[in-house]
C-alpha atoms as a PDB file:
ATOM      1  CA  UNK A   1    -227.693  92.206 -26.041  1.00  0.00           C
ATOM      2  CA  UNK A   2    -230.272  90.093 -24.120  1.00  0.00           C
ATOM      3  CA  UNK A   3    -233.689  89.695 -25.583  1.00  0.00           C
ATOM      4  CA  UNK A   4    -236.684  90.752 -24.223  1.00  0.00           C
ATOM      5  CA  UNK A   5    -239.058  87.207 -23.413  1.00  0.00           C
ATOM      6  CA  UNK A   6    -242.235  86.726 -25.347  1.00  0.00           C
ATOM      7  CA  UNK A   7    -243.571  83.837 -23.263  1.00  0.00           C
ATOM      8  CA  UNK A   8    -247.346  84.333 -23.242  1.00  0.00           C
ATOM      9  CA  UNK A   9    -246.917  85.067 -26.721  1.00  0.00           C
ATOM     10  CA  UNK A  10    -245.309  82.134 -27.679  1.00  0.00           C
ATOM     11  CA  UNK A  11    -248.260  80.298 -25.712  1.00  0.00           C
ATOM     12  CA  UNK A  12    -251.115  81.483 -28.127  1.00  0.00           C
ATOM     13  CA  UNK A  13    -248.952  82.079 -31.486  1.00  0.00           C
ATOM     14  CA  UNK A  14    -249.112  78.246 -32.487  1.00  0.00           C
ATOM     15  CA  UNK A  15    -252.988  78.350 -32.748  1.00  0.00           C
ATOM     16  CA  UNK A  16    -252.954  81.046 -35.055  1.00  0.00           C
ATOM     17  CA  UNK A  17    -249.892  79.952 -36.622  1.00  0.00           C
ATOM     18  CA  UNK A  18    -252.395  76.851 -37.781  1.00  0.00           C
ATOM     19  CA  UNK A  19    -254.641  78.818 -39.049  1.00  0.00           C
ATOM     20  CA  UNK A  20    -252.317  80.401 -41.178  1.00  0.00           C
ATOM     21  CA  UNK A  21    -251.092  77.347 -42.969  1.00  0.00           C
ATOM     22  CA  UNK A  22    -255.148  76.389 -44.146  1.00  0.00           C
ATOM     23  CA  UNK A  23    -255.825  79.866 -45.270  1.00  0.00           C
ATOM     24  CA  UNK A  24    -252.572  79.474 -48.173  1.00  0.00           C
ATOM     25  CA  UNK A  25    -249.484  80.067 -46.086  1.00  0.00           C
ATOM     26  CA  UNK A  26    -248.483  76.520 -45.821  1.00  0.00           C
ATOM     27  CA  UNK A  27    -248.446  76.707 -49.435  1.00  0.00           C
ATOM     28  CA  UNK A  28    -246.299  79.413 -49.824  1.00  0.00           C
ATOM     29  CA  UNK A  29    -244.133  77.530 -47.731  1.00  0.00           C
ATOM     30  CA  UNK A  30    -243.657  74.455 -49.631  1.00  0.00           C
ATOM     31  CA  UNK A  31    -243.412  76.634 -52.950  1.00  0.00           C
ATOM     32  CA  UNK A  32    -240.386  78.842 -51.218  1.00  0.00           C
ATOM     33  CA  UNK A  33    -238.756  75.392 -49.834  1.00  0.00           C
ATOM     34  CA  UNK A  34    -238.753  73.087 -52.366  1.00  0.00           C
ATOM     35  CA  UNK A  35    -235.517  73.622 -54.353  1.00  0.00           C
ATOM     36  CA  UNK A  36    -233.412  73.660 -51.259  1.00  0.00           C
ATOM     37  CA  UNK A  37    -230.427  71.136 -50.822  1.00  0.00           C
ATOM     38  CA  UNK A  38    -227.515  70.839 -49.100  1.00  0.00           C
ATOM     39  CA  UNK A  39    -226.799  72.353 -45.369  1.00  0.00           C
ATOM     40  CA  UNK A  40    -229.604  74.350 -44.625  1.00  0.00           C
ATOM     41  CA  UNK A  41    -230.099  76.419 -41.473  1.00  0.00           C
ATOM     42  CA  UNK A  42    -233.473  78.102 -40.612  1.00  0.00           C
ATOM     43  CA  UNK A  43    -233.905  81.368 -37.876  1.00  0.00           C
ATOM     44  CA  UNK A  44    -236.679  81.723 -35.231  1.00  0.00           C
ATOM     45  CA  UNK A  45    -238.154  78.195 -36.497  1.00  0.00           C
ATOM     46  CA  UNK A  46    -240.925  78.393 -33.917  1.00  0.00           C
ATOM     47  CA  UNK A  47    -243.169  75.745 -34.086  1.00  0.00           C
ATOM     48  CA  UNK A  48    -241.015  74.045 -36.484  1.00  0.00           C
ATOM     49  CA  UNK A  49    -244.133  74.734 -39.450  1.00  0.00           C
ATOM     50  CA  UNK A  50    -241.583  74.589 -42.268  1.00  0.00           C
ATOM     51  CA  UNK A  51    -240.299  71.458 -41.271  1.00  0.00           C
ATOM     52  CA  UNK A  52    -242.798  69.349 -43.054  1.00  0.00           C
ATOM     53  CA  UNK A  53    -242.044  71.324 -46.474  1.00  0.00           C
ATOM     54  CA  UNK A  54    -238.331  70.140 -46.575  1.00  0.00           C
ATOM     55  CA  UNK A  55    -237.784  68.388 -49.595  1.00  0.00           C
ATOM     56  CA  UNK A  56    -235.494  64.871 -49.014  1.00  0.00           C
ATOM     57  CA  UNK A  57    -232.504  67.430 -51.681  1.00  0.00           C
ATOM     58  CA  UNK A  58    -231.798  68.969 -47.977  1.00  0.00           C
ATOM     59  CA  UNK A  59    -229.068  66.980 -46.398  1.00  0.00           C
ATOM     60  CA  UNK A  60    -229.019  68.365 -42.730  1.00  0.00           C
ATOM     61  CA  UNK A  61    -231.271  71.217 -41.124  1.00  0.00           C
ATOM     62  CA  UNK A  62    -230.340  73.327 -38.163  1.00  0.00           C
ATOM     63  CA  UNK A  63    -233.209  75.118 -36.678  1.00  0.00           C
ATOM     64  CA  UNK A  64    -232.530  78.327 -33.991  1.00  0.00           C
ATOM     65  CA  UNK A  65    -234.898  79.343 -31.884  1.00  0.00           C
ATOM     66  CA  UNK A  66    -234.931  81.360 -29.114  1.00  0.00           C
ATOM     67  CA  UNK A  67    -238.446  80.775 -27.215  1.00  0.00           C
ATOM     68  CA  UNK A  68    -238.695  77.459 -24.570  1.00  0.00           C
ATOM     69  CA  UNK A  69    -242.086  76.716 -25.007  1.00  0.00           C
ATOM     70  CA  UNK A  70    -241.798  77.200 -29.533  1.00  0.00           C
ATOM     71  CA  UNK A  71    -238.799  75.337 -29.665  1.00  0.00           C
ATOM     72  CA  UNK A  72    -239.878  72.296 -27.917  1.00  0.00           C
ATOM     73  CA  UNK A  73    -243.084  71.699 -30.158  1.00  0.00           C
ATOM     74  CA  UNK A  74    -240.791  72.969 -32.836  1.00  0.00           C
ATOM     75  CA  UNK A  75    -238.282  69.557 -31.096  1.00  0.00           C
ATOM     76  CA  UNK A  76    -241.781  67.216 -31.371  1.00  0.00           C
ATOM     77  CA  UNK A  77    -242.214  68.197 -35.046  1.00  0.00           C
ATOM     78  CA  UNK A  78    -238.605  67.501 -35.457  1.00  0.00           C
ATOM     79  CA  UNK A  79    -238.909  64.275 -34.522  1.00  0.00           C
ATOM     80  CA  UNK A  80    -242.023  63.647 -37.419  1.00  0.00           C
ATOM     81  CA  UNK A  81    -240.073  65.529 -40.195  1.00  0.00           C
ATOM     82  CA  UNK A  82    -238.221  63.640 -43.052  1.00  0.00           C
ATOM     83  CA  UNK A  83    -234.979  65.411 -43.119  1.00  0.00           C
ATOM     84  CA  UNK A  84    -232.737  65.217 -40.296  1.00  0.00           C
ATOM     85  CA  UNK A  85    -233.331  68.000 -37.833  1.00  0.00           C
ATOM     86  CA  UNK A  86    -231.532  69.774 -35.249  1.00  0.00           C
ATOM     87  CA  UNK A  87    -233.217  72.411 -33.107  1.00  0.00           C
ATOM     88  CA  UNK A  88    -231.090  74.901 -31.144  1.00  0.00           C
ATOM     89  CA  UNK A  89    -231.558  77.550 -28.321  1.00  0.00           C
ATOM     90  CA  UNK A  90    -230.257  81.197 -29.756  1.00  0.00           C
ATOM     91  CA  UNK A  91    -231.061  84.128 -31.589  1.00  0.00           C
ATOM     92  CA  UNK A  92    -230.700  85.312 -35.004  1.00  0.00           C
ATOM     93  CA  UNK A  93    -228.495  88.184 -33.757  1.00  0.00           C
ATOM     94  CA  UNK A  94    -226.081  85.496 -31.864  1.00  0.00           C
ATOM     95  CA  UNK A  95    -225.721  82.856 -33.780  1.00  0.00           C
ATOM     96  CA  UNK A  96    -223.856  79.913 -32.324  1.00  0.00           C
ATOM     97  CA  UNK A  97    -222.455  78.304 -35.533  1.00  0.00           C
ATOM     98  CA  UNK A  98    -219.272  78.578 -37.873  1.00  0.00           C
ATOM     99  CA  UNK A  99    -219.297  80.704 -40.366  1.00  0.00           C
ATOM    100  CA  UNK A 100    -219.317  80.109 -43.910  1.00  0.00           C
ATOM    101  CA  UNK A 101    -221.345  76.412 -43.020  1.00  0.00           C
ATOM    102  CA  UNK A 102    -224.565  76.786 -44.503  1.00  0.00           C
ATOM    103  CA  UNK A 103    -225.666  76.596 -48.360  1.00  0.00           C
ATOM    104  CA  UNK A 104    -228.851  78.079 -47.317  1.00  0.00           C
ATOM    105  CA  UNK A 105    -230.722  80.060 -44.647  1.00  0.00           C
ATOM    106  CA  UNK A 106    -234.124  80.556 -44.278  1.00  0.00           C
ATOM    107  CA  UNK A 107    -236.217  83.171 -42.855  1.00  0.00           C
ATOM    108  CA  UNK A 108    -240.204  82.992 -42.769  1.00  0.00           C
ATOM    109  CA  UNK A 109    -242.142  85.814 -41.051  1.00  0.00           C
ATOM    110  CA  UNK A 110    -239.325  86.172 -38.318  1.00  0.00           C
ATOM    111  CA  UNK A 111    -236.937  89.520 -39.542  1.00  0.00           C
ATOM    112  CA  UNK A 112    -239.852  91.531 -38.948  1.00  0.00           C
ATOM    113  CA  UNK A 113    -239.760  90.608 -35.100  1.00  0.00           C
ATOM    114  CA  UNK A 114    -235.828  90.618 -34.291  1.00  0.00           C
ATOM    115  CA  UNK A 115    -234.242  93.010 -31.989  1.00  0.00           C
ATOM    116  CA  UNK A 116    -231.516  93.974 -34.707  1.00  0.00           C
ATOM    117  CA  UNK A 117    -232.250  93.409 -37.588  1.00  0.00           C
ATOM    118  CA  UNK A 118    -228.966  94.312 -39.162  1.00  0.00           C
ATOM    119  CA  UNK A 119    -227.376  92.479 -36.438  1.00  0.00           C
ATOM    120  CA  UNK A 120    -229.524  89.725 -37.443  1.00  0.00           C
ATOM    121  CA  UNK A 121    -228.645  89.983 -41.817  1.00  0.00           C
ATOM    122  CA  UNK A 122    -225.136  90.285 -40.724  1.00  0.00           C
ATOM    123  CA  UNK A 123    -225.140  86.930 -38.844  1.00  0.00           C
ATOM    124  CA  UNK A 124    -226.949  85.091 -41.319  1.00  0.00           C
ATOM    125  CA  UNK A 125    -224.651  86.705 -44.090  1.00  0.00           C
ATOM    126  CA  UNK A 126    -221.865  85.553 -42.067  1.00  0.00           C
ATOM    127  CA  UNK A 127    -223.032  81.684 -41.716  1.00  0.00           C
ATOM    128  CA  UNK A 128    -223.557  81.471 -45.427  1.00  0.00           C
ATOM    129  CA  UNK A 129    -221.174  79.975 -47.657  1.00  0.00           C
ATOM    130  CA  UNK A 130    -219.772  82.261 -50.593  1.00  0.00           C
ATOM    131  CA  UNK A 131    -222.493  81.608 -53.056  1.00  0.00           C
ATOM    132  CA  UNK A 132    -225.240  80.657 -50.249  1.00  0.00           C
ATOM    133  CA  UNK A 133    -228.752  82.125 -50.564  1.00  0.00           C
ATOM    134  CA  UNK A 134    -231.100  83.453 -48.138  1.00  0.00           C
ATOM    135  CA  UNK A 135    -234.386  82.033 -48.824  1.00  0.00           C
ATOM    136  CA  UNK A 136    -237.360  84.368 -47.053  1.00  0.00           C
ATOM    137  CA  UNK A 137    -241.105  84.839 -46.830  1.00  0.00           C
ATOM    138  CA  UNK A 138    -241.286  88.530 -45.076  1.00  0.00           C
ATOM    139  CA  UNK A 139    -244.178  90.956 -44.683  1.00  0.00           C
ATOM    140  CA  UNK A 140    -242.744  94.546 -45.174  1.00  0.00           C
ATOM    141  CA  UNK A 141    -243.328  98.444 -45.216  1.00  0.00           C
ATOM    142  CA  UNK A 142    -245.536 100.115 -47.889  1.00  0.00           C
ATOM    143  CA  UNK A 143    -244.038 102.105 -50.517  1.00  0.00           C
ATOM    144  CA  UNK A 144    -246.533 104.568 -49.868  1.00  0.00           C
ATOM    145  CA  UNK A 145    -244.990 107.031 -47.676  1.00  0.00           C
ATOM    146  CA  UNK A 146    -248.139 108.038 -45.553  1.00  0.00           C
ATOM    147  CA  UNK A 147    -249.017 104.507 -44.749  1.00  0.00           C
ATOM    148  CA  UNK A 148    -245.610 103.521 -43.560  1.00  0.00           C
ATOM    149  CA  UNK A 149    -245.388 106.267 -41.141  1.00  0.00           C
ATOM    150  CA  UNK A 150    -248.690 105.069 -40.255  1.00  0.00           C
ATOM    151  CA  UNK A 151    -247.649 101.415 -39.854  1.00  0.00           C
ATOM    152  CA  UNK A 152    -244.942 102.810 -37.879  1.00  0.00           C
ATOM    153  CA  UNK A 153    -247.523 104.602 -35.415  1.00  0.00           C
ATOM    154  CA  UNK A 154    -249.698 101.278 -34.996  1.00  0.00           C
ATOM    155  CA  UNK A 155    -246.538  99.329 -34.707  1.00  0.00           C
ATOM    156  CA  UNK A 156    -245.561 101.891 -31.504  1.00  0.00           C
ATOM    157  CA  UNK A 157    -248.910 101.445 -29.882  1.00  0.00           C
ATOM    158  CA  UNK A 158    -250.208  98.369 -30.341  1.00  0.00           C
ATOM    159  CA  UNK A 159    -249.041  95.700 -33.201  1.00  0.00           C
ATOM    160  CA  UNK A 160    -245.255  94.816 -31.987  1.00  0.00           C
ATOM    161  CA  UNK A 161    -246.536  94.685 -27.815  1.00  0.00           C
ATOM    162  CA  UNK A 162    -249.625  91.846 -28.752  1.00  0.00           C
ATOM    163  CA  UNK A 163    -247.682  89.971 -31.617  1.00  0.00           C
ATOM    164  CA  UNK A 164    -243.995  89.287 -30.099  1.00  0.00           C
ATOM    165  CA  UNK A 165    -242.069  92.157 -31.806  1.00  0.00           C
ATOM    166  CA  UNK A 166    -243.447  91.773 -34.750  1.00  0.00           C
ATOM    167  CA  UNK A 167    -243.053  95.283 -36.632  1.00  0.00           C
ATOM    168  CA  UNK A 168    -245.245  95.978 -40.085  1.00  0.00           C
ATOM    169  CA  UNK A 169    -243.358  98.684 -40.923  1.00  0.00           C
ATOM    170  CA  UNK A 170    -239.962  96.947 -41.687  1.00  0.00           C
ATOM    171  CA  UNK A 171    -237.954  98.267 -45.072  1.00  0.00           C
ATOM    172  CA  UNK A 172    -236.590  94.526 -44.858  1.00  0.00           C
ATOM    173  CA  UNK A 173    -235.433  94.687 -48.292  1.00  0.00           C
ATOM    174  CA  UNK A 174    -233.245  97.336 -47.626  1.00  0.00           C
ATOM    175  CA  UNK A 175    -231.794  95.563 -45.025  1.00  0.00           C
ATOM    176  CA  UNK A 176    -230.925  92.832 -46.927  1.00  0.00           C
ATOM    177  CA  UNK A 177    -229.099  94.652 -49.057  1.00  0.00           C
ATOM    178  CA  UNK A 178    -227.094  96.626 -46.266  1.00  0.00           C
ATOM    179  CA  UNK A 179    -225.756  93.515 -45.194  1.00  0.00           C
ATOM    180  CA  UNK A 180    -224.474  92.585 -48.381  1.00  0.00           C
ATOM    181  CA  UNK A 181    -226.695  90.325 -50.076  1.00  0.00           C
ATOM    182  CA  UNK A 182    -228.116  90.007 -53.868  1.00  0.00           C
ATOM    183  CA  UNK A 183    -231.752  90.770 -54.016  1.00  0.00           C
ATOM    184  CA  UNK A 184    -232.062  90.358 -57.365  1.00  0.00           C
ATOM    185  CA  UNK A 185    -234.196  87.077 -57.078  1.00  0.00           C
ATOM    186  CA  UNK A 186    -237.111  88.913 -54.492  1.00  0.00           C
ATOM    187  CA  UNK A 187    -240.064  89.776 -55.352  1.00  0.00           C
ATOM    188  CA  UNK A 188    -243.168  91.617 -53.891  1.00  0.00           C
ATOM    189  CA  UNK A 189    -246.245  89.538 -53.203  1.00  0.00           C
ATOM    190  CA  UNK A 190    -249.407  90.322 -51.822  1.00  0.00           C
ATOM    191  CA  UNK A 191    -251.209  87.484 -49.388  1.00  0.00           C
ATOM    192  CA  UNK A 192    -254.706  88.880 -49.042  1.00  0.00           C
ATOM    193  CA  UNK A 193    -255.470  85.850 -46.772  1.00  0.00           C
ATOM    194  CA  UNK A 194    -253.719  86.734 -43.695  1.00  0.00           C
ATOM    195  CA  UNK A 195    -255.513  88.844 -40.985  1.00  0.00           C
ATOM    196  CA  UNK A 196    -255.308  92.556 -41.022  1.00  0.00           C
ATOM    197  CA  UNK A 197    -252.486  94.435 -41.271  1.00  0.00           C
ATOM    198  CA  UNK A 198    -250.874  92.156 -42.562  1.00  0.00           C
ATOM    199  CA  UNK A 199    -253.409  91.028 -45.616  1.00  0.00           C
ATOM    200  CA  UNK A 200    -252.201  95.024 -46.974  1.00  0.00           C
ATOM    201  CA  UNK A 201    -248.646  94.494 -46.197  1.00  0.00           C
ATOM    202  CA  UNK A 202    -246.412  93.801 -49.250  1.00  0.00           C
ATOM    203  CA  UNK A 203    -244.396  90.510 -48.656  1.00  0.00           C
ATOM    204  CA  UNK A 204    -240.871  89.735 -50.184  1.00  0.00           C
ATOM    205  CA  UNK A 205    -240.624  86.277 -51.196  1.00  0.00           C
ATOM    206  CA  UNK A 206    -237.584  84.081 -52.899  1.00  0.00           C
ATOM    207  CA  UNK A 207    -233.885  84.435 -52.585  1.00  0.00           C
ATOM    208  CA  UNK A 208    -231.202  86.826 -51.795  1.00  0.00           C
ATOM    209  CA  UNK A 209    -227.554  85.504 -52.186  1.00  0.00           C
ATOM    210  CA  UNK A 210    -224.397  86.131 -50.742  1.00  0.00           C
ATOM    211  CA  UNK A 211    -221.781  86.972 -53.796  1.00  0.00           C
ATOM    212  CA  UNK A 212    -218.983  84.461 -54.741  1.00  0.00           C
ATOM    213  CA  UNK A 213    -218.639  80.726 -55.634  1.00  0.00           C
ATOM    214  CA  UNK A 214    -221.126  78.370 -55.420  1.00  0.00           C
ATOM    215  CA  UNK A 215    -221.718  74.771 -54.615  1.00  0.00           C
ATOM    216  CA  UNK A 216    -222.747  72.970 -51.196  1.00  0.00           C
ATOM    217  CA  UNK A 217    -221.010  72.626 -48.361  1.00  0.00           C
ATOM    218  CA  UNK A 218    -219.460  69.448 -46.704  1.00  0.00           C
ATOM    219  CA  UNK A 219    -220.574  68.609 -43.258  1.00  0.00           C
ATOM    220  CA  UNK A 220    -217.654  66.865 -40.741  1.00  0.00           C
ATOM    221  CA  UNK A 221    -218.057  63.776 -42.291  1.00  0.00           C
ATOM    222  CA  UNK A 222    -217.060  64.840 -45.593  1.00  0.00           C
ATOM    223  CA  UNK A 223    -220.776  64.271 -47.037  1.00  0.00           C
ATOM    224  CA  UNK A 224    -222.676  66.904 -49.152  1.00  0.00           C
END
């Protein structure tokens, strides 16, 4: 399935993306990072804004991202970050890696833009070890039934064409479920900071873990 380009949006996201971070998102960022370790891979990295909330626990990161022009600043703030970083070409709904490699996947603000997003979970539930956690920061739909079929309507007409995809009305929860995961460890948030509709949007934040043993993964080398 070949994804539709998002060039010019990938041109002007990173000056709103900055934004974002001084009005309280790069906070939530460190908070949602910062008891990671191990093998960690993140999806749609874009600019590579996480990067700088890696804490030195995470032994290797492998970052996927599927736009030119986002994955090469994303490369530039590779090269500044702390943690060793690899940034990679692909999508969340192809994933070119092994499965079962990862301790941990991340996922900021990017389900709500995928193509398939159950193509997506079931890739990222795939990659994860037995025990492995998704770690996420996602805007999602209301629980109010009137004003999700109304996110739904300004999704169709306006928000997902100007903002690369992104959807508002996502029941991203439920999707993570579908494909298998624990959810037992998200919550709901609220981030009245971020621009409208978004500032009304509930967000999920925390962990969602794929059942069975636990403990991180070994890399070729044999090292943790």
């Amino acid at each position: 399935m070949a994804r539709r380009p998002r060039r010019l949006f990938a041109r002007w996201y990173p000056g709103l993306a900055a934004s974002l971070e001084e009005r309280g998102l790069g906070e939530w960022r460190r908070r949602l990072l910062s008891g990671l370790e191990g093998r960690v891979l993140e999806v749609g990295c874009g600019n590579g804004a996480n990067f700088p909330h890696y804490p030195d626990t995470v032994g290797e990161l492998v970052a996927v991202e599927p736009e030119a022009h986002l994955r090469d600043l994303a490369r530039e703030q590779a090269a500044a970050s702390r943690v060793a970083v690899t940034v990679l070409d692909g999508r969340a709904e192809a994933l070119p890696l092994e499965s079962g490699s990862f301790d941990a996947v991340v996922s900021t603000l990017v389900l709500c833009s995928v193509d398939d997003q159950d193509r997506a979970l079931a890739e990222i539930h795939r990659v994860l070890r037995p025990g492995g956690r998704l770690w996420c920061l996602e805007h999602v739909a209301s629980a109010n039934r009137p004003i999700r079929w109304a996110e739904h309507a300004f999704d169709a007409v306006f928000w997902s064409h100007a903002f690369g995809g992104c959807h508002t009305g996502r029941d991203t929860g439920a999707a993570i479920e579908r494909a298998g995961l624990r959810t037992d460890d998200l919550e709901a948030r609220r981030y009245p900071d971020l621009p409208f509709p978004l500032s009304v949007s509930p967000h999920l934040i925390g962990a969602a873990r794929k059942p069975g043993a636990s403990g991180p993964v070994e890399d070729s080398a044999g090292n943790r």
